[in-house]
Protein backbone atom coordinates (compact mmCIF):
# COMPACT_ATOMS: atom_id res chain seq x y z
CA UNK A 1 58.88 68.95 -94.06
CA UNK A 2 59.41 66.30 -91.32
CA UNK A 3 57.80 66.70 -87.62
CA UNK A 4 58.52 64.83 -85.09
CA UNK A 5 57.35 65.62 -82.01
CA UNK A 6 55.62 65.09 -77.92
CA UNK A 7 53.04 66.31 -76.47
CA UNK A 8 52.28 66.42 -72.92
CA UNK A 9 49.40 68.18 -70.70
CA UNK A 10 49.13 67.65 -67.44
CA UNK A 11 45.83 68.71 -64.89
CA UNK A 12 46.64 68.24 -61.10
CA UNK A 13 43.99 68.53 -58.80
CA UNK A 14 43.91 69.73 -55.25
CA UNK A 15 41.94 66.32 -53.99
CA UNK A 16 40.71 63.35 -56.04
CA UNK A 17 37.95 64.16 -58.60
CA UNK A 18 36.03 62.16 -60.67
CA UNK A 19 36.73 62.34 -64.20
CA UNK A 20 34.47 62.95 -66.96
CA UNK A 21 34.54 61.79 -70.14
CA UNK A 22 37.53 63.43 -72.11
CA UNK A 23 37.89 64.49 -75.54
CA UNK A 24 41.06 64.21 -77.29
CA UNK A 25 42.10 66.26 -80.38
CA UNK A 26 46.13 66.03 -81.04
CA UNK A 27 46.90 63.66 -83.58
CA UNK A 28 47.99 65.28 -86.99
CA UNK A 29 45.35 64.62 -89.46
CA UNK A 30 45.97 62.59 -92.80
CA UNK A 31 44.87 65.08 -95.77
CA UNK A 32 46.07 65.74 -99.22
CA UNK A 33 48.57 68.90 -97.70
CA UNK A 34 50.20 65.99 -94.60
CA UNK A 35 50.43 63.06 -93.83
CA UNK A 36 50.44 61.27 -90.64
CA UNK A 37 52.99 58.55 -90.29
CA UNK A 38 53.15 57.54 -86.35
CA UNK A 39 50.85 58.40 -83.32
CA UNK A 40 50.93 57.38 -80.09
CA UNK A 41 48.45 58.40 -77.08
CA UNK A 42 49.31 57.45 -73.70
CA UNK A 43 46.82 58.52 -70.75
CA UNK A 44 47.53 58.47 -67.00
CA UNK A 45 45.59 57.27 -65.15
CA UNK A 46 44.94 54.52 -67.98
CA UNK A 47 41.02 55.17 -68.86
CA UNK A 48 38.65 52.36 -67.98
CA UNK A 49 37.59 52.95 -72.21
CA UNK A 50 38.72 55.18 -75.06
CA UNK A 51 37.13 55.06 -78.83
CA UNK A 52 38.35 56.44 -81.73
CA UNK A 53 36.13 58.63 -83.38
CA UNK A 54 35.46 61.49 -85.80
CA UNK A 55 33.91 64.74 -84.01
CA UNK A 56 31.17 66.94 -85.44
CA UNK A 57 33.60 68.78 -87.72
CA UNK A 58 34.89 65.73 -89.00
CA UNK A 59 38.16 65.76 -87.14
CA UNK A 60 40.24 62.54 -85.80
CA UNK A 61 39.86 62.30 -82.29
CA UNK A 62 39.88 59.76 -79.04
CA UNK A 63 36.83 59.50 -76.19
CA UNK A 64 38.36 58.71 -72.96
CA UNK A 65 35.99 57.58 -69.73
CA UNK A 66 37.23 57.08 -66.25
CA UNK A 67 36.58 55.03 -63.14
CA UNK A 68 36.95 56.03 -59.90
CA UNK A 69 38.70 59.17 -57.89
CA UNK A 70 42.27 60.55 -59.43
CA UNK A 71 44.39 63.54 -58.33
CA UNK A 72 46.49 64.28 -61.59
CA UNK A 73 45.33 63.39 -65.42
CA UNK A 74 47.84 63.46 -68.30
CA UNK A 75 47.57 62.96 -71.69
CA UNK A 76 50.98 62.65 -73.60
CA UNK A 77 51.33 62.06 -77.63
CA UNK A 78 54.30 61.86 -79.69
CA UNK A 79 54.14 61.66 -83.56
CA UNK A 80 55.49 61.69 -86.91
CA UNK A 81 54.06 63.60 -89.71
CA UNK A 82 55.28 65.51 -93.04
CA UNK A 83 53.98 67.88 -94.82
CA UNK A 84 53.37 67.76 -98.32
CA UNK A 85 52.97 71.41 -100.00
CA UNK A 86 56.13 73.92 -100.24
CA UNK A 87 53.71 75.79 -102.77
CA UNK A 88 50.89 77.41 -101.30
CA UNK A 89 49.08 78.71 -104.19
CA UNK A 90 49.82 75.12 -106.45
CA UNK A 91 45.83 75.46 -108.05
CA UNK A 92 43.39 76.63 -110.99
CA UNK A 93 41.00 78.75 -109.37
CA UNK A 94 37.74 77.86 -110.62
CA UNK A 95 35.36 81.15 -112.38
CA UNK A 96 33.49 81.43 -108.97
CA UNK A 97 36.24 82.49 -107.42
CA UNK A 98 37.30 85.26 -109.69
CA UNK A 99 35.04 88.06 -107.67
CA UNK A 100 34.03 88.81 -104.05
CA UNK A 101 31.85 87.93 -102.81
CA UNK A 102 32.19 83.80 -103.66
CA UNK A 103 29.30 81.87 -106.02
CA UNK A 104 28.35 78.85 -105.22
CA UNK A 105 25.77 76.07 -105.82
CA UNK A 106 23.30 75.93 -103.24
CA UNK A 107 24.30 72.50 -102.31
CA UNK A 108 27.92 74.26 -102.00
CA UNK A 109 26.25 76.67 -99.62
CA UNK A 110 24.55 74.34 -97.89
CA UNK A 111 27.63 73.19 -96.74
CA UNK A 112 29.37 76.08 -96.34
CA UNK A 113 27.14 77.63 -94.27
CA UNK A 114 28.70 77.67 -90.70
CA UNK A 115 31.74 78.71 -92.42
CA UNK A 116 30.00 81.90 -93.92
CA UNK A 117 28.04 82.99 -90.53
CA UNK A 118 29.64 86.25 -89.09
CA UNK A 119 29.26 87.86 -86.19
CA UNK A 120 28.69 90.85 -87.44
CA UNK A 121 31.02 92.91 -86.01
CA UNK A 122 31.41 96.64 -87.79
CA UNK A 123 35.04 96.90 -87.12
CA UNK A 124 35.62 93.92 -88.99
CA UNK A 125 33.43 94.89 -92.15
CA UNK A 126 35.22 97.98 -92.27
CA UNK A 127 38.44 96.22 -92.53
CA UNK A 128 37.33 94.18 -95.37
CA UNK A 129 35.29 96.73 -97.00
CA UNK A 130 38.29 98.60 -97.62
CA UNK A 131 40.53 95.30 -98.59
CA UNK A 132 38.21 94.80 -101.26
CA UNK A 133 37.87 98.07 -102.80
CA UNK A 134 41.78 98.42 -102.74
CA UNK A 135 42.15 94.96 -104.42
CA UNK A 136 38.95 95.25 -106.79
CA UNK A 137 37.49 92.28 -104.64
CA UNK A 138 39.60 90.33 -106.44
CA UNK A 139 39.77 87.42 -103.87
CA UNK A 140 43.30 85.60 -103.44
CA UNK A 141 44.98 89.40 -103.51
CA UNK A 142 42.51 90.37 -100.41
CA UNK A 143 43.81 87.88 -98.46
CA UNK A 144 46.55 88.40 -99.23
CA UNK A 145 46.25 92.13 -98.27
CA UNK A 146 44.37 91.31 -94.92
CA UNK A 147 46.97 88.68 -94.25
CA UNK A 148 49.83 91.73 -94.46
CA UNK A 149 47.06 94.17 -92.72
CA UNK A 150 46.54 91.96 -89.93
CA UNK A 151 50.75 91.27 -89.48
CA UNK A 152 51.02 94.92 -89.49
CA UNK A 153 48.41 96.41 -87.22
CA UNK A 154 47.78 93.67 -84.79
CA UNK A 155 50.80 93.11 -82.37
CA UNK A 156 50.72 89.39 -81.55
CA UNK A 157 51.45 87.89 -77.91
CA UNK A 158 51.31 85.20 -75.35
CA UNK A 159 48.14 84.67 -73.72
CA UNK A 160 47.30 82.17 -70.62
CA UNK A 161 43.97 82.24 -70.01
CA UNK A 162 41.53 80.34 -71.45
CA UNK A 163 39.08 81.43 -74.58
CA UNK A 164 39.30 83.51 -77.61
CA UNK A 165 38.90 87.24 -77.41
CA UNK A 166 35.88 88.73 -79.70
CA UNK A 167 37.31 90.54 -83.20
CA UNK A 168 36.05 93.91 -82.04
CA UNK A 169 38.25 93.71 -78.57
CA UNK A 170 41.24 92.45 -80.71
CA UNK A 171 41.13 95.60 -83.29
CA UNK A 172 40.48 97.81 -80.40
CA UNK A 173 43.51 97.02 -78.94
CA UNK A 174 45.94 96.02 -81.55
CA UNK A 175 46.81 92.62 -79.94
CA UNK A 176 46.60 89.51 -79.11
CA UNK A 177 47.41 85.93 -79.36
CA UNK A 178 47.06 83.95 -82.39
CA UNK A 179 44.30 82.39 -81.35
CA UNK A 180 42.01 86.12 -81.15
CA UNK A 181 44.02 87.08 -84.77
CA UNK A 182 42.43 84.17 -86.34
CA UNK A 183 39.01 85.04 -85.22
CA UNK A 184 39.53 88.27 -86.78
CA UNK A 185 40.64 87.35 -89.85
CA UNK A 186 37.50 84.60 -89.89
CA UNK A 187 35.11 87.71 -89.39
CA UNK A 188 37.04 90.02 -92.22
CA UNK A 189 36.52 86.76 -94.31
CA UNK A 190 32.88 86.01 -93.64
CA UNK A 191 31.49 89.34 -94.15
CA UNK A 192 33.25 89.50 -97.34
CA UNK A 193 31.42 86.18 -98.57
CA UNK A 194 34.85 83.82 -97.85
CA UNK A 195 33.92 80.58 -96.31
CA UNK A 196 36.77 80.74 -93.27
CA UNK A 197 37.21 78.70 -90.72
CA UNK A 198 39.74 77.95 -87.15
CA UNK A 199 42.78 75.62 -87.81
CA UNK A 200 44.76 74.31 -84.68
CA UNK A 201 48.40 72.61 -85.14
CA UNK A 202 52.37 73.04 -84.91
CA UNK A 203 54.15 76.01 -86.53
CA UNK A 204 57.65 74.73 -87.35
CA UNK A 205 59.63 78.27 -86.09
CA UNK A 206 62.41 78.80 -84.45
CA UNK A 207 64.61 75.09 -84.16
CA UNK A 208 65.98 77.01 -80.71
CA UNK A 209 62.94 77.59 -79.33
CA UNK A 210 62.71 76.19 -75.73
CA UNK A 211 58.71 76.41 -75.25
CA UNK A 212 56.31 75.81 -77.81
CA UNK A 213 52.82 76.32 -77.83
CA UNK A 214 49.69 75.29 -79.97
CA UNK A 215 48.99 77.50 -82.71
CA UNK A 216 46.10 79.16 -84.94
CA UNK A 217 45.35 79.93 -87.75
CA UNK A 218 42.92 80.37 -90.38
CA UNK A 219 41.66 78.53 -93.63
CA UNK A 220 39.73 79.71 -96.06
CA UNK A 221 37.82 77.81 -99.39
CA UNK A 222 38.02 78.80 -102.63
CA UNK A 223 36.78 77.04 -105.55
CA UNK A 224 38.83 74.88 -107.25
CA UNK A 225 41.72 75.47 -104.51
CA UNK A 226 39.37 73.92 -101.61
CA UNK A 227 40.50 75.24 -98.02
CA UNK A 228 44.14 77.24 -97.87
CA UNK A 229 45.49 78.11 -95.15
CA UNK A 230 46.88 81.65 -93.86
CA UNK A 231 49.30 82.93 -91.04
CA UNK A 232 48.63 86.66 -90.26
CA UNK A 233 50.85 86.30 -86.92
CA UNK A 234 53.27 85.28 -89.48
CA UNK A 235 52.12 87.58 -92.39
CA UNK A 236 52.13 84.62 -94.96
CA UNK A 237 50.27 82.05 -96.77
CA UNK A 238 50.50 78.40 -95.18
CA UNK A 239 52.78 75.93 -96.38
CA UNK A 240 55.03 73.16 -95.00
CA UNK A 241 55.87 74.69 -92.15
CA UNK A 242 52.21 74.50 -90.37
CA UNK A 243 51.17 70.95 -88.83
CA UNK A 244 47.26 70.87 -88.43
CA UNK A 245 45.59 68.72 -86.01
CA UNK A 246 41.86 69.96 -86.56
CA UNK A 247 39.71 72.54 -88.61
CA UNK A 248 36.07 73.41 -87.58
CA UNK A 249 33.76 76.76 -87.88
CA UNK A 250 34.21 77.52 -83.98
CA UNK A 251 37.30 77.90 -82.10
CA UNK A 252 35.70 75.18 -79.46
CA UNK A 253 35.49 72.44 -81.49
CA UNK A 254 39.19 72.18 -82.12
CA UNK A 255 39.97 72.35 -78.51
CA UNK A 256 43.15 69.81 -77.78
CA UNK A 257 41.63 68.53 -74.42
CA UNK A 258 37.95 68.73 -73.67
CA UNK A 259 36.55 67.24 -70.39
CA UNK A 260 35.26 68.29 -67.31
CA UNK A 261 35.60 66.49 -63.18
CA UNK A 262 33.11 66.20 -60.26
CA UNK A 263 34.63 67.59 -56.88
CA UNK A 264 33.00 70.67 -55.00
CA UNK A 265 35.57 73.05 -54.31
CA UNK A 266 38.73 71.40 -55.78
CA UNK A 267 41.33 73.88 -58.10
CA UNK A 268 43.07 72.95 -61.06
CA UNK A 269 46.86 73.39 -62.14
CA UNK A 270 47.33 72.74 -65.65
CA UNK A 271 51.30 72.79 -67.13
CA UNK A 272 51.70 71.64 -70.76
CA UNK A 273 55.07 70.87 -72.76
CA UNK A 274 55.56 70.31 -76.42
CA UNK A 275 59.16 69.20 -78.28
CA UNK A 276 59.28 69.64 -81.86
CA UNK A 277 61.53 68.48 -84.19
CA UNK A 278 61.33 69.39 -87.46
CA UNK A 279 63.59 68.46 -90.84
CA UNK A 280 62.90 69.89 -94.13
C-alpha cells in the first residue's frame, strides 16, 4: 500500500521562549515490512543546527538546536512510503517458539531484555494466564486471542492529554486510547515470556476521515518471524495498512516531538494536523 502524506505540529507560546534542543521522530522507517521513498522536514523558525541521527532504540530521527527567543515552533513533514506485507503471518516459526513461555539463547535474551521487563501488574497476568491455558500456550493463537480479548473488552477512544495510562487503570475501566491498549497488551505479553514492545505510525482507515491522529500499537518477536505487529483497537494482526515511524521498549522513546523551552510563566497551545493519502 501507498502513503502519502503531511504532517504538521504546531507549539505557540504566550511570549518568546528559548528553545531547547528538539527531538524529531516522524519519518517512516526503511525495514524489510516498508519502505521509505520521500521525506521532507521543514522547521519554523529554521534551527541554527539539526543532525540526523539514530536514537537509543535505534530509530531514524533529527536533533534540532535553536538560537535566540521565538513565539511559535512548527515542525511540518510530508512523505512517501509503501508498505510491503499484505500477509501478516508470511514465516516458519522457529522450535522456540512452539510453547509459552519463549526460549532463547542468552545472547537472544540479552537483547531482549527491556522487551521482556513487566510491570507486574496482576490484572494483566490474569489476563494472560487465562489466554494461555485456553490456547495451550501455544503462542501465535494467544495473541491472537488477546488481540480479539482486548477488541472486545476494552472500548477504545480519543484522548488529549499527554502520557500513557498504566494497564491496571485501563482494565479497570474498559477504555482508552490506543496508546493505553498497547501498554496493556505489552504487559499481557511480557508476563507471558513475549518480548513486546510500543510501535508509533499511520493507520490507513477510513479514506473520509477528516482528522487523523498518530497511532499505537504493539509488536511482538517471535523466533524465526522477528517482530509482528498487532492492532487490538482494530482486533487484527498488522499488515499493509499500518505505517511505522518508530519501535522502542517505552512509550517515551517513540515520542514524535521531544523538546522542552526556557520562559518562567509562559503557556503552551499545541494544534497538530495530519493528511493521509493512501493507494493500495
Amino acid at each position: 500500500m501507498l502513503f502519502r502524506g503531511e504532517h504538521e505540529t504546531s507549539y505557540r507560546y504566550s511570549r518568546p521562549v528559548f528553545l531547547e534542543p528538539h527531538l524529531v521522530r516522524l519519518a517512516p522507517l526503511g525495514i524489510a515490512s516498508q519502505r521509505l521513498e520521500a521525506f521532507a522536514l521543514e522547521v519554523f523558525p529554521a534551527p541554527a543546527g539539526r543532525c540526523d541521527i539514530l536514537d537509543a532504540g535505534g530509530n531514524p530521527a533529527t536533533r534540532l538546536w535553536f538560537d535566540g527567543l521565538h513565539g511559535a515552533l512548527t515542525v511540518h513533514t510530508r512523505f512517501k512510503a509503501r508498505t510491503l506485507r499484505a500477509n501478516p503471518f508470511d514465516y516458519l516459526l522457529d522450535p522456540a517458539a512452539a510453547h509459552l513461555p519463549l526460549r532463547f539463547s542468552e545472547c537472544e535474551r540479552a537483547a531482549l531484555w527491556p522487551y521482556l521487563a513487566a510491570r507486574g501488574c496482576p490484572a494483566c497476568g490474569e489476563v494472560g494466564r487465562e489466554l494461555a491455558a485456553d490456547c495451550g500456550h501455544v503462542p501465535v493463537e494467544f495473541l491472537s486471542r488477546l488481540t480479539d480479548w482486548l477488541y472486545r473488552n476494552v472500548r477504545v477512544e480519543a484522548r488529549q492529554e499527554a502520557g500513557v495510562w498504566e494497564p491496571a487503570r485501563t482494565l479497570a475501566l474498559s477504555r482508552g486510547a490506543c496508546r493505553d491498549v498497547t501498554l496493556v497488551f505489552l504487559e499481557v505479553c511480557r508476563q507471558a515470556g513475549l518480548p513486546a514492545r510500543y510501535v508509533s505510525g499511520y493507520q490507513a482507515g477510513d479514506a473520509d476521515q477528516d482528522q487523523r491522529d498518530l497511532h499505537a500499537w504493539p509488536e511482538v518477536y517471535l523466533p524465526g518471524a522477528g517482530w509482528r505487529g498487532y492492532d487490538p483497537t482494530l482486533g487484527l494482526a498488522v499488515a499493509e495498512a499500518h505505517l511505522a515511524l518508530c519501535a522502542a521498549h517505552h512509550p517515551e522513546l517513540c515520542m514524535p516531538l521531544a523538546g522542552t523551552f526556557r520562559g518562567t510563566g509562559v503557556t503552551a497551545l499545541l494544534s497538530h494536523r495530519i493528511h493521509l493519502e493512501t493507494e493500495a
